[in-house]
N, C-alpha and C. Protein backbone atom coordinates (compact mmCIF):
# COMPACT_ATOMS: atom_id res chain seq x y z
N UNK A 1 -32.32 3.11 10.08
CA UNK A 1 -31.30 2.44 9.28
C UNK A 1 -29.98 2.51 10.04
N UNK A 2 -29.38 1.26 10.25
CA UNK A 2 -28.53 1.19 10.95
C UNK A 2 -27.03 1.60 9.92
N UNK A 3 -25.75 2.46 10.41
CA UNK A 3 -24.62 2.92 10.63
C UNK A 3 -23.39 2.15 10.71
N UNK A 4 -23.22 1.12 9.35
CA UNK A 4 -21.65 0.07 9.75
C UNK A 4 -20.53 1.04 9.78
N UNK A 5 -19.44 1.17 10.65
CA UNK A 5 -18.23 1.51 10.88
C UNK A 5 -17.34 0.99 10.31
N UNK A 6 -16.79 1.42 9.36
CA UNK A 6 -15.18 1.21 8.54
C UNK A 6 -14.14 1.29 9.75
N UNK A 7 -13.62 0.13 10.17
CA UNK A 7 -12.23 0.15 11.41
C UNK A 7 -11.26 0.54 10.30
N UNK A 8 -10.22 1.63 10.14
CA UNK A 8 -8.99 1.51 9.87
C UNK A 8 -8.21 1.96 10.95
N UNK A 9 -6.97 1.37 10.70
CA UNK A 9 -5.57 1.48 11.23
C UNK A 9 -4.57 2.14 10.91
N UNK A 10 -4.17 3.36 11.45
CA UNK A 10 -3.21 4.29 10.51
C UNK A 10 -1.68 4.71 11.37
N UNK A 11 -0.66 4.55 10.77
CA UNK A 11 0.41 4.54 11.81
C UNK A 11 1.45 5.35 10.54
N UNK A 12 2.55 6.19 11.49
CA UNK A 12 3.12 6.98 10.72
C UNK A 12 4.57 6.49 11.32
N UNK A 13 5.65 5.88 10.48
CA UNK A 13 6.70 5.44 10.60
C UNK A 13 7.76 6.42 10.02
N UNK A 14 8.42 7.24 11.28
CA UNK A 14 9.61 8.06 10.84
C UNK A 14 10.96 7.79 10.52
N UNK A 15 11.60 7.66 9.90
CA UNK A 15 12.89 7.48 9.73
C UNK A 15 13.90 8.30 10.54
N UNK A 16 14.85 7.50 11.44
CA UNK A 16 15.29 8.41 12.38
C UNK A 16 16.79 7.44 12.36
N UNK A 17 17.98 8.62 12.79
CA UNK A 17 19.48 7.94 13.21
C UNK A 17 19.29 6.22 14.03
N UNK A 18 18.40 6.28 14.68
CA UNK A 18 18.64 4.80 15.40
C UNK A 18 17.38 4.19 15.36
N UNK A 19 16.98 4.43 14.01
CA UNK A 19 15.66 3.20 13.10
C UNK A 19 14.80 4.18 12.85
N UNK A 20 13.01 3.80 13.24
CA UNK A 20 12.47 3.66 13.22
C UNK A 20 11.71 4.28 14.20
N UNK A 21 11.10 5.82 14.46
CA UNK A 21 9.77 6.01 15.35
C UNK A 21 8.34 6.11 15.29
N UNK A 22 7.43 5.41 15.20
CA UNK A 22 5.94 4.87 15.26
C UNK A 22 5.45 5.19 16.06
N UNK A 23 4.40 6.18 14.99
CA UNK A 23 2.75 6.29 16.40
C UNK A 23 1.69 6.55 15.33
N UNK A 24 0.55 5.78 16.43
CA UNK A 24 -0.54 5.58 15.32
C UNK A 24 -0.68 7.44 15.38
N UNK A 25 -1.75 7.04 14.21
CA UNK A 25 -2.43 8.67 13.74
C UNK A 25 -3.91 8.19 13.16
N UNK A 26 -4.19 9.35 13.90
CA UNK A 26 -5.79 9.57 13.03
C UNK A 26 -5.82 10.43 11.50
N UNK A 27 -6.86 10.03 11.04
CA UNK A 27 -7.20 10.49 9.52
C UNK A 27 -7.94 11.44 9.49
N UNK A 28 -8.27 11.78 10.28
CA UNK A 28 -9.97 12.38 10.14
C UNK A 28 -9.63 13.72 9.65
N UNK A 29 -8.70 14.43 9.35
CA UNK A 29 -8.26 15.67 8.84
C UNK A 29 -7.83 15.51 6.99
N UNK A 30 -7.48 13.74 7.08
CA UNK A 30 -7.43 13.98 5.56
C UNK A 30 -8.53 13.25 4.47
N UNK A 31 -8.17 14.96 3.67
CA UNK A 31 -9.34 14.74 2.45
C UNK A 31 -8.44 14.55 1.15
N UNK A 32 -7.27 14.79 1.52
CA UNK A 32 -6.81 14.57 -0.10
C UNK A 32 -5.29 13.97 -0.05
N UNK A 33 -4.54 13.72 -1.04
CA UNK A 33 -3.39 13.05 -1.02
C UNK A 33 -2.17 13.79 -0.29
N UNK A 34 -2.38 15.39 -0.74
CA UNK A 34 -1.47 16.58 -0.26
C UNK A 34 -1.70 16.38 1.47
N UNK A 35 -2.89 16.00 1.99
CA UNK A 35 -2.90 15.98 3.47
C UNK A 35 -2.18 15.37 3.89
N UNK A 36 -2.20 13.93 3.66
CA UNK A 36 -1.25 12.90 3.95
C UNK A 36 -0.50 12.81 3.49
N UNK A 37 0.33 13.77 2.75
CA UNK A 37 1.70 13.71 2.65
C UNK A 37 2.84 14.77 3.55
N UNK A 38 1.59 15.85 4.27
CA UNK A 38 1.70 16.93 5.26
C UNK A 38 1.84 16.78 6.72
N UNK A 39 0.80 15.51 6.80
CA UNK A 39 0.82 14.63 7.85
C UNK A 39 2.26 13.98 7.99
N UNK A 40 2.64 13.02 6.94
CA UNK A 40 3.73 12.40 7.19
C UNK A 40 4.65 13.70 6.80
N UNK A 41 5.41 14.20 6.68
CA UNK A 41 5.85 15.25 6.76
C UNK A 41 6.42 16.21 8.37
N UNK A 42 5.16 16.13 8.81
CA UNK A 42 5.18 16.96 10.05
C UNK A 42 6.24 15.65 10.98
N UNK A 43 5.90 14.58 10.73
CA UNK A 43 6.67 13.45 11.34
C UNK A 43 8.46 13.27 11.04
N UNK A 44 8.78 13.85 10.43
CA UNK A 44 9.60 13.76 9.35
C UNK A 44 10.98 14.40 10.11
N UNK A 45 12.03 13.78 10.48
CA UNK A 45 13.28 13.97 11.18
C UNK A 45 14.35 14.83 9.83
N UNK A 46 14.18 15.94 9.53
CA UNK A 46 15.23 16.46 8.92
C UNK A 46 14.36 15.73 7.52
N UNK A 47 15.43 15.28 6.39
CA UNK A 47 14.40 14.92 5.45
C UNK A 47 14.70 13.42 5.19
N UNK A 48 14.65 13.25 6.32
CA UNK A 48 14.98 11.37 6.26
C UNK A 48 13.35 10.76 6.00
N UNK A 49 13.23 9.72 5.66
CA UNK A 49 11.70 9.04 4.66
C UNK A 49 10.73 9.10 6.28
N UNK A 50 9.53 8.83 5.29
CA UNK A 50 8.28 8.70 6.54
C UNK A 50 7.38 7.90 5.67
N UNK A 51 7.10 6.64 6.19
CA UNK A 51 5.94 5.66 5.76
C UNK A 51 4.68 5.87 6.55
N UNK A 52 3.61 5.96 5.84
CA UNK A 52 2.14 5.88 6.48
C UNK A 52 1.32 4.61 6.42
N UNK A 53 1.39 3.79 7.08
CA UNK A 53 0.32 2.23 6.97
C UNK A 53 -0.75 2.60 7.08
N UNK A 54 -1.83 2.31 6.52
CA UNK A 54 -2.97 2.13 6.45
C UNK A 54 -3.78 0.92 6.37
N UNK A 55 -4.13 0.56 6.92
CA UNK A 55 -5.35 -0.81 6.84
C UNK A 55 -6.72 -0.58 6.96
N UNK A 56 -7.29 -1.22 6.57
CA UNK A 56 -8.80 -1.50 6.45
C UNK A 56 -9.22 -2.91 6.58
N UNK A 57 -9.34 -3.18 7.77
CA UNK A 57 -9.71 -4.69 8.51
C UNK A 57 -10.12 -5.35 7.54
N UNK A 58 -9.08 -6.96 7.07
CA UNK A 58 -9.89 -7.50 6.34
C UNK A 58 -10.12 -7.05 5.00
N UNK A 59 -9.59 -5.95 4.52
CA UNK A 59 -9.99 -5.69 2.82
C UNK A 59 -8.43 -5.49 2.37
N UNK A 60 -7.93 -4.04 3.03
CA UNK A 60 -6.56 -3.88 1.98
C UNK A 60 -5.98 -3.27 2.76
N UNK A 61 -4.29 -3.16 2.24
CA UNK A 61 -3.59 -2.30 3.22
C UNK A 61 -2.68 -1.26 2.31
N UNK A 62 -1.93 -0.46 2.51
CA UNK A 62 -1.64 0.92 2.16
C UNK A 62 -0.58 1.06 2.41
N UNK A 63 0.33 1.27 1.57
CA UNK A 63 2.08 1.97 2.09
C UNK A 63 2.40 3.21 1.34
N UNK A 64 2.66 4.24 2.22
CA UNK A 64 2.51 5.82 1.59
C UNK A 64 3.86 6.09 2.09
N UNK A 65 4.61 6.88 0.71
CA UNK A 65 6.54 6.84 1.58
C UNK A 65 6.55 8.40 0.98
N UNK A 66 7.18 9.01 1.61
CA UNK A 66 7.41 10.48 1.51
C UNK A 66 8.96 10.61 2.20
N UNK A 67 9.71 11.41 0.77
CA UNK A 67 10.68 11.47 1.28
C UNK A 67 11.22 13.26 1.02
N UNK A 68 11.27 13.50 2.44
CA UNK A 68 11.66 15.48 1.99
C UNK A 68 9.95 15.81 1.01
N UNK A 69 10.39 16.82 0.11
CA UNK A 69 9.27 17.42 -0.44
C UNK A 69 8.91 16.79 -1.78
N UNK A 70 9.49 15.90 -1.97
CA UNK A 70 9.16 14.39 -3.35
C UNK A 70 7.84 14.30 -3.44
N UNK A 71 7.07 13.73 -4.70
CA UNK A 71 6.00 13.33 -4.19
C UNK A 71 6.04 12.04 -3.68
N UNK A 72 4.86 11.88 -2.97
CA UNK A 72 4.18 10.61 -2.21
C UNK A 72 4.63 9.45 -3.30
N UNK A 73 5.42 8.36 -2.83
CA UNK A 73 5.04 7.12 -3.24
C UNK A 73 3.79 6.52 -2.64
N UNK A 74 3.04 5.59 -3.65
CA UNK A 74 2.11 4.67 -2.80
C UNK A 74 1.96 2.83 -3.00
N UNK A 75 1.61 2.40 -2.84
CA UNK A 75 1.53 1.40 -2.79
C UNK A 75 -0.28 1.11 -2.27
N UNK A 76 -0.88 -0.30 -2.70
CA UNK A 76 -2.04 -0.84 -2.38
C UNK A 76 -2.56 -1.61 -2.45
N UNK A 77 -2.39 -2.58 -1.60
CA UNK A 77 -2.66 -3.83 -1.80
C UNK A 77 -3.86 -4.52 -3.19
N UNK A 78 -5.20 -3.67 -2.41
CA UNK A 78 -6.07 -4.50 -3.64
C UNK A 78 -6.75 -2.95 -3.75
N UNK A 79 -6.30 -2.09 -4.87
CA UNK A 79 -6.93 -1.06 -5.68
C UNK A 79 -8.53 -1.07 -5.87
N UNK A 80 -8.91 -2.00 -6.31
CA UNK A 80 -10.79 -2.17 -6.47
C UNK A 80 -11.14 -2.09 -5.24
N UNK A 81 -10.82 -2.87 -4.00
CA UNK A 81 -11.05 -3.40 -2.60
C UNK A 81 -10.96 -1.76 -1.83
N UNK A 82 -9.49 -1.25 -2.28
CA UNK A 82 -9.31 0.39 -1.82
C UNK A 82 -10.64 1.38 -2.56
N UNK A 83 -10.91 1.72 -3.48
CA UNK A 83 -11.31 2.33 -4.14
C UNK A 83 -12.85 2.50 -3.42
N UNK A 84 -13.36 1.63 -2.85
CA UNK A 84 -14.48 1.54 -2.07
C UNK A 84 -14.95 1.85 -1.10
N UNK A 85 -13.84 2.60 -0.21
CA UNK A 85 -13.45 2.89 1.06
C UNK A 85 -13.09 4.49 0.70
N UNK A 86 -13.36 4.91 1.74
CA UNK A 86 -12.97 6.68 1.25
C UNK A 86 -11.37 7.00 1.23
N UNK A 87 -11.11 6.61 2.98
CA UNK A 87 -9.08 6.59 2.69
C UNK A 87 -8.83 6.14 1.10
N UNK A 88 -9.10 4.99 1.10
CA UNK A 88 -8.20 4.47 -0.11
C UNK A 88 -8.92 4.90 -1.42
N UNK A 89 -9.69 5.37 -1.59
CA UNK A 89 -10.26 6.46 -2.80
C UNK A 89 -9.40 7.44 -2.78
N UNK A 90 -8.76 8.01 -1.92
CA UNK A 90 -7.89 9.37 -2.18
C UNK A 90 -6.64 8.66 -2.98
N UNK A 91 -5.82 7.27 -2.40
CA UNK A 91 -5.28 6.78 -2.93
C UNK A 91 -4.88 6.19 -4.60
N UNK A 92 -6.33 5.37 -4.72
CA UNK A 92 -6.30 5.09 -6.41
C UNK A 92 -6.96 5.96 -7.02
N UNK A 93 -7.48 6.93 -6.48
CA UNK A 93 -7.64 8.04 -8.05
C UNK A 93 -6.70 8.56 -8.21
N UNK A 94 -5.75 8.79 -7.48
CA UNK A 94 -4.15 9.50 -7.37
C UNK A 94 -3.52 8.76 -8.25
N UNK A 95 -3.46 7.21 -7.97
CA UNK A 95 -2.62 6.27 -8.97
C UNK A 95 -3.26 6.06 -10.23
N UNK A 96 -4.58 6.01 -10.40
CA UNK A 96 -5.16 6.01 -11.59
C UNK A 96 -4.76 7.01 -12.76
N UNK A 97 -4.81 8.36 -11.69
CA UNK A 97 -4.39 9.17 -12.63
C UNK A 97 -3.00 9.63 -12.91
N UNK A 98 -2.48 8.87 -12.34
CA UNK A 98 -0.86 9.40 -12.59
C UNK A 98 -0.40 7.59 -13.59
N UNK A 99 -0.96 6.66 -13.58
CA UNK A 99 -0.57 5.33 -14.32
C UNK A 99 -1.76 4.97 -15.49
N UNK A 100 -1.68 5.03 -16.75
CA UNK A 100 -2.50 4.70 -17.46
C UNK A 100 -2.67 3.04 -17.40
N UNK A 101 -4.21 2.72 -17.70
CA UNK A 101 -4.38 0.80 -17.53
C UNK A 101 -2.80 0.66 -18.04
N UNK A 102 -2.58 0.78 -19.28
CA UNK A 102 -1.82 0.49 -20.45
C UNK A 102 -0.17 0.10 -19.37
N UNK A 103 0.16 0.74 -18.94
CA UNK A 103 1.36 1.09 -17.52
C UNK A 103 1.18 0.21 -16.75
N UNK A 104 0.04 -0.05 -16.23
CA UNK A 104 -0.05 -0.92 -15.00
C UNK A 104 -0.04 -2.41 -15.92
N UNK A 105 -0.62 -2.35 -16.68
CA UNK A 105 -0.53 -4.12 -17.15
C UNK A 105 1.15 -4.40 -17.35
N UNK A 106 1.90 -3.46 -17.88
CA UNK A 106 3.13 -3.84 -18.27
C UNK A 106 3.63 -3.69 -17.08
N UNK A 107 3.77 -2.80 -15.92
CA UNK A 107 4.23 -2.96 -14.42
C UNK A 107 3.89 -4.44 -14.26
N UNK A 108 2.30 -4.56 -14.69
CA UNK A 108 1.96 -6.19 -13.12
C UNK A 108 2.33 -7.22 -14.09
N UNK A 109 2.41 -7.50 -15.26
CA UNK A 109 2.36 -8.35 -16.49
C UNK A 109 4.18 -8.98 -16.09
N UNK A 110 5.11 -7.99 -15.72
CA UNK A 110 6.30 -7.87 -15.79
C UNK A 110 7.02 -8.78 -14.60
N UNK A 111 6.09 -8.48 -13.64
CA UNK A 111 6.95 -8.49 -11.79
C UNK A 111 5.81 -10.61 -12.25
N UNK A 112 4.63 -10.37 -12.58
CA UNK A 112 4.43 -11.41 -12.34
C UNK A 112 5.13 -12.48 -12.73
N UNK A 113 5.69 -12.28 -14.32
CA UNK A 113 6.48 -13.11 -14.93
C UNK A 113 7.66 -13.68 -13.82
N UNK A 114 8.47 -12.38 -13.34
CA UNK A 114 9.56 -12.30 -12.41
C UNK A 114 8.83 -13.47 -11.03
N UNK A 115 7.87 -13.28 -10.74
CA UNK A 115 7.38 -14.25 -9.48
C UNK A 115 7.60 -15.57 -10.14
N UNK A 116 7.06 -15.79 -11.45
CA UNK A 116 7.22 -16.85 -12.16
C UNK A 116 8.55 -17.27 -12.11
N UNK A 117 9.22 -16.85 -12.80
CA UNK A 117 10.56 -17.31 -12.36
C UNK A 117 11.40 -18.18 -11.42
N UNK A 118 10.65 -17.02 -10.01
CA UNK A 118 11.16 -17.43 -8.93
C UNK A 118 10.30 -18.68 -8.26
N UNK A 119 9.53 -18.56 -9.11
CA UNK A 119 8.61 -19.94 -8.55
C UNK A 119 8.19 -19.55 -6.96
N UNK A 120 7.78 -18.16 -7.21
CA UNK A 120 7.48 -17.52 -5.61
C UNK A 120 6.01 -17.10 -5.40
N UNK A 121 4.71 -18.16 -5.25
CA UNK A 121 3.16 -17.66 -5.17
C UNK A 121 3.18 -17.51 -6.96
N UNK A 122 3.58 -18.09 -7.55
CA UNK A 122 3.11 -17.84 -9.09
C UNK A 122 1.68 -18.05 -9.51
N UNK A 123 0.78 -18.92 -8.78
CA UNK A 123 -0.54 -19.45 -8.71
C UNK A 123 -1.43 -18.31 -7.93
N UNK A 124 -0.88 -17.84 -7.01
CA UNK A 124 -1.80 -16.84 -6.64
C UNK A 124 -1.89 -15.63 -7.24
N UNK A 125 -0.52 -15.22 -7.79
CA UNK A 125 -0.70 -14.08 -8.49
C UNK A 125 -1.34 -14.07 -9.94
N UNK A 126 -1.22 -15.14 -10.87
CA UNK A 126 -1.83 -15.30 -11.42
C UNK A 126 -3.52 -15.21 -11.77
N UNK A 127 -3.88 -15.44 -10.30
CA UNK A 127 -5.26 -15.48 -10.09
C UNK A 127 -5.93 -14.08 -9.88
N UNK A 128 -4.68 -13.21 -9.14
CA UNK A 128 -4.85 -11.49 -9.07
C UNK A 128 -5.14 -11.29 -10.49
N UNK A 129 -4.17 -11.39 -11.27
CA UNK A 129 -3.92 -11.03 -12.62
C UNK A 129 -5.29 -11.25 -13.20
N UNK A 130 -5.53 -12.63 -13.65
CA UNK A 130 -6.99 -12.97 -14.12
C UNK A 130 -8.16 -11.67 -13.71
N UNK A 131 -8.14 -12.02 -12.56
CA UNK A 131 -9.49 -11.03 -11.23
C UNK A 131 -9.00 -9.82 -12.39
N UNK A 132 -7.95 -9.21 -11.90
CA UNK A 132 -7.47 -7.81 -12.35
C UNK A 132 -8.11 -6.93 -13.94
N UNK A 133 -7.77 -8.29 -14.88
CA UNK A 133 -8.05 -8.07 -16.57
C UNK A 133 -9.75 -8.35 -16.69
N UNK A 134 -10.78 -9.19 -15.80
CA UNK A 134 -12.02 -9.21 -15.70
C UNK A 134 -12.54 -8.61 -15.47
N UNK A 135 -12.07 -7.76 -14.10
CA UNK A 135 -12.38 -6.12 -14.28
C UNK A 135 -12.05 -4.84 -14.85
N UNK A 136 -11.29 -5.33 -15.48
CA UNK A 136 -10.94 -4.12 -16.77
C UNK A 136 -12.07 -4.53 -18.10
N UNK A 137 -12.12 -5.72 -18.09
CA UNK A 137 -13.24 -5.78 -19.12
C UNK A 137 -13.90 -5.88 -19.04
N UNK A 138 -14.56 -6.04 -17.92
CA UNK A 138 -15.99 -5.76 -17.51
C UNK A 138 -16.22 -4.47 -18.15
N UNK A 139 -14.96 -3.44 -18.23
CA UNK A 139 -15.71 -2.32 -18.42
C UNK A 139 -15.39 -0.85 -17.62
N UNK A 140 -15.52 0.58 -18.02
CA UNK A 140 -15.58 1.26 -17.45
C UNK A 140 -14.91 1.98 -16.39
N UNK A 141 -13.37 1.95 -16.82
CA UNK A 141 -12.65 2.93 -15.88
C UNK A 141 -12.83 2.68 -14.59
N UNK A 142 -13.31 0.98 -14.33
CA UNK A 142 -12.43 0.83 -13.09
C UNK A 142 -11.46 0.54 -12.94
N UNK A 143 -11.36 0.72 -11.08
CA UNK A 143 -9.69 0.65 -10.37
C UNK A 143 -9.16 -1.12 -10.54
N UNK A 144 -8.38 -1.14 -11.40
CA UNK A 144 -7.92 -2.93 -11.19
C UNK A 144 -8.06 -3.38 -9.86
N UNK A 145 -8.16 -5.01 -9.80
CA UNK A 145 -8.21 -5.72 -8.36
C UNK A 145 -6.58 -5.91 -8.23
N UNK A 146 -6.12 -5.82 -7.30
CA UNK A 146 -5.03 -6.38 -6.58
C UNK A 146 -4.04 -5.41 -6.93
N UNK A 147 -2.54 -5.29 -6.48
CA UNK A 147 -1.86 -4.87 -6.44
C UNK A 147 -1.75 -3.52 -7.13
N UNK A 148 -1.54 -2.82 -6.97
CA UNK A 148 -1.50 -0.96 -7.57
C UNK A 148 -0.75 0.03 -6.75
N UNK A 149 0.19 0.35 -8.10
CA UNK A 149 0.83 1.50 -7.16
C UNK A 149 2.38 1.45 -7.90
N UNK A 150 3.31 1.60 -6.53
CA UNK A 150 4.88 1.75 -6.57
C UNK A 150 5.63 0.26 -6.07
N UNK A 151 5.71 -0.61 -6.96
CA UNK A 151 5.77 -1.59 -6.26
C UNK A 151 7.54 -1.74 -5.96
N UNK A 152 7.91 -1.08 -5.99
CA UNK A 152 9.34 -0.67 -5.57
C UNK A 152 10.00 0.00 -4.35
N UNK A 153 8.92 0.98 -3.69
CA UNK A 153 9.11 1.62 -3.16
C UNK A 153 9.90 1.44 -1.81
N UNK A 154 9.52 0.31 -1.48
CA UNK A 154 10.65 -0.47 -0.19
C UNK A 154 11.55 -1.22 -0.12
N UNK A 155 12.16 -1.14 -1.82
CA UNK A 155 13.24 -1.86 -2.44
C UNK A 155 14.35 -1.51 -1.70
N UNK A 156 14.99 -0.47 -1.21
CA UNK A 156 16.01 0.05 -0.41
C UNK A 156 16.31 -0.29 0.64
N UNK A 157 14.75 -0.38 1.25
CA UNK A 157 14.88 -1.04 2.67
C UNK A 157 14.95 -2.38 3.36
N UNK A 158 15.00 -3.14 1.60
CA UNK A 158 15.11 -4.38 1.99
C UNK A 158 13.69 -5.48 1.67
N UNK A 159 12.64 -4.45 1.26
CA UNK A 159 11.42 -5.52 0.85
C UNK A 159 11.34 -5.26 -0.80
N UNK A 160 11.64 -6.28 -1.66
CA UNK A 160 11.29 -6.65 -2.68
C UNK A 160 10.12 -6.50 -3.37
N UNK A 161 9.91 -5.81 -4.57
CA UNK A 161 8.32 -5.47 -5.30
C UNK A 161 7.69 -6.91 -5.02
N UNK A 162 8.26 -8.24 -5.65
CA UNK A 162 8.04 -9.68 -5.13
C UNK A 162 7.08 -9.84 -3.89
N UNK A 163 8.32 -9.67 -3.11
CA UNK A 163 7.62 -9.46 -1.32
C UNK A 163 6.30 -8.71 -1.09
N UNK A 164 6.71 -8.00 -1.79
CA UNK A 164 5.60 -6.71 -1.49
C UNK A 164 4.19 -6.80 -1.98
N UNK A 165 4.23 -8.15 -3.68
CA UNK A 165 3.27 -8.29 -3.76
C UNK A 165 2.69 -9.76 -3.31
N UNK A 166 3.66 -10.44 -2.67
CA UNK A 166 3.18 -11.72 -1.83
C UNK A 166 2.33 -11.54 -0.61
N UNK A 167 2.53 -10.18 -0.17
CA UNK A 167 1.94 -9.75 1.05
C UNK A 167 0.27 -9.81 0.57
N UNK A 168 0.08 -9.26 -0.70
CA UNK A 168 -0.99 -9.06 -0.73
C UNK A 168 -1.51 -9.72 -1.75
N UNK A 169 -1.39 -10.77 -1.85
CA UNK A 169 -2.04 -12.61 -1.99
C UNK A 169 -3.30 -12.44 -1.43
N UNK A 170 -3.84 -13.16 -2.52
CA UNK A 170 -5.26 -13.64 -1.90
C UNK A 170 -5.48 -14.60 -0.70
N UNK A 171 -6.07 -14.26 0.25
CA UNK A 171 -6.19 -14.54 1.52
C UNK A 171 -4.78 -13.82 2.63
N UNK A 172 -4.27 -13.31 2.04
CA UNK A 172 -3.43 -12.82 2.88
C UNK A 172 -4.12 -11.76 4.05
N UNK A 173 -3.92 -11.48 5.46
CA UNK A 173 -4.55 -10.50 6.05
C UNK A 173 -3.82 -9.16 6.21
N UNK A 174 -4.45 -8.19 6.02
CA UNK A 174 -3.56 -6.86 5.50
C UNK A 174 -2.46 -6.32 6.91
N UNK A 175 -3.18 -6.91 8.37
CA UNK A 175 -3.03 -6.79 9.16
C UNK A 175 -1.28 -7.10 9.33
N UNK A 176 -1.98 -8.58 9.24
CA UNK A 176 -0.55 -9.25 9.26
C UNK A 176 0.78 -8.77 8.19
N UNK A 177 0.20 -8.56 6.96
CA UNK A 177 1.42 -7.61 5.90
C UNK A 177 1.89 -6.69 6.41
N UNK A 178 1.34 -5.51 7.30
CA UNK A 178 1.87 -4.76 7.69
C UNK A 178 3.05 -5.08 8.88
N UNK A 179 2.30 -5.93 9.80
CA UNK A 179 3.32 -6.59 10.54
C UNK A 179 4.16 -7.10 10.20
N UNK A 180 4.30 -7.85 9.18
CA UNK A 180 5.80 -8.60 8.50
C UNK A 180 6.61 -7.35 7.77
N UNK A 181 5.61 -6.27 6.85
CA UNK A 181 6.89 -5.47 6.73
C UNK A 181 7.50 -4.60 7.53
N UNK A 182 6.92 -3.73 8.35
CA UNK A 182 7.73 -3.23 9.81
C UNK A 182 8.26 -4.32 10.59
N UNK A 183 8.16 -5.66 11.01
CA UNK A 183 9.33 -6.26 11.33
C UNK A 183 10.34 -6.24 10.49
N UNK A 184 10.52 -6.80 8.95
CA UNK A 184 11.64 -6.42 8.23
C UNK A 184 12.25 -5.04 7.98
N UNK A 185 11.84 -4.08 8.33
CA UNK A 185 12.34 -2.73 9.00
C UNK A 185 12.86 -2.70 10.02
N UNK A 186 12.45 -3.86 11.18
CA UNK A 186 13.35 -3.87 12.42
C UNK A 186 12.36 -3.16 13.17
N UNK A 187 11.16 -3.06 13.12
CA UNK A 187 10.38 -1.76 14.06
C UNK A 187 8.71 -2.97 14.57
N UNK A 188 9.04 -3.73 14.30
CA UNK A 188 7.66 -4.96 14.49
C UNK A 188 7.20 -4.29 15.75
N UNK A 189 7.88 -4.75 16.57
CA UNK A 189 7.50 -4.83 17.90
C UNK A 189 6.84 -3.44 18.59
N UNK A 190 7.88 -2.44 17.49
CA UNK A 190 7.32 -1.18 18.10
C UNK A 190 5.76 -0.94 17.33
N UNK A 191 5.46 -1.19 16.28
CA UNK A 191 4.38 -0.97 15.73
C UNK A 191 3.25 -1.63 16.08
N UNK A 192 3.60 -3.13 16.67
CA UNK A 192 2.38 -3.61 17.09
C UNK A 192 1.96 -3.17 18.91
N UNK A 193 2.88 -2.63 19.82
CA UNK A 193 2.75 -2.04 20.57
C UNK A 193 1.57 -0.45 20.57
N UNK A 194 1.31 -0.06 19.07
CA UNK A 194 0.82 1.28 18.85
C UNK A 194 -1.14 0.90 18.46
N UNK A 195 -0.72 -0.73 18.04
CA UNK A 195 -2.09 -0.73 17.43
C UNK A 195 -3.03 -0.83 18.57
């Protein structure tokens, strides 16, 4: 019986006086959320922030922000899509259990309206939304499809919960999200140099 390989991509973005320092990192040491927040941590210039990207070719991508000894913000593109994958299992049982369904519908119910508004991907998110409530009624304490998490968390730095959940649009590639938001950090070039 043949052995498929899960490719992920994991890069640890430090916050430093003159931007931004990036280098990929391996996972293979973490089993739980406290790891990777130890990990980014050890990266960590005084107690200025540290983002962890994560991707999973093609399924979902991951934004983990640690700032000083706070807990972990997270972010995730598609929660069901994560949940299937071991990295991103450490992820949404973390958010699962810290956001009741009840929380997350009024989080995604809220920002979507707001996309509405802006007349910004209102059709695609919509279609998350749908996906999202089909698998809640399907049944059984699963992880919603699409967007889950802190959808704020890079509000400071200039990316919008909006933005943040345009990235992760259906058909969007997680690859490329990550690349558009470390360029709007100003660090593109250095991050795609690491992959």
């Amino acid at each position: 019986m043949g052995v498929s390989l899960v490719a992920y991509f994991a890069a640890v973005l430090a916050r430093t006086d003159g931007g931004w320092d990036v280098s990929e990192t391996e996972l293979d040491e973490v089993e739980t959320l406290a790891d990777l927040a130890d990990l980014a941590r050890e990266a960590a210039q005084d107690d200025d922030s540290v983002l962890v990207f994560i991707e999973q070719e093609d399924a979902w991508f991951a934004v983990i922000r640690v700032d000083g000894e706070d807990d972990p913000r997270i972010f995730v593109s598609d929660g069901a899509a994560a949940a299937r994958s071991s990295y991103g299992a450490v992820l949404t049982d973390e958010l699962v259990d810290r956001v009741g369904d009840s929380d997350f519908d009024d989080d995604f119910d809220t920002l979507v309206a707001e996309l509405d508004d802006e007349d910004a991907g209102a059709e695609a998110d919509s279609e998350v939304e749908d996906e999202e409530e089909d698998e809640r009624d399907a049944g059984s304490g699963a992880v919603p499809v699409g967007p889950l998490g802190d959808f704020e968390l890079l509000a400071d730095l200039g990316i919008t919960a909006g933005e943040l959940v345009e990235l992760s649009g259906e058909g969007a590639a997680p690859g490329d999200a990550l690349s558009e938001i470390a360029e709007a950090l100003g660090c593109g070039e250095v991050l795609e140099a690491v992959r």
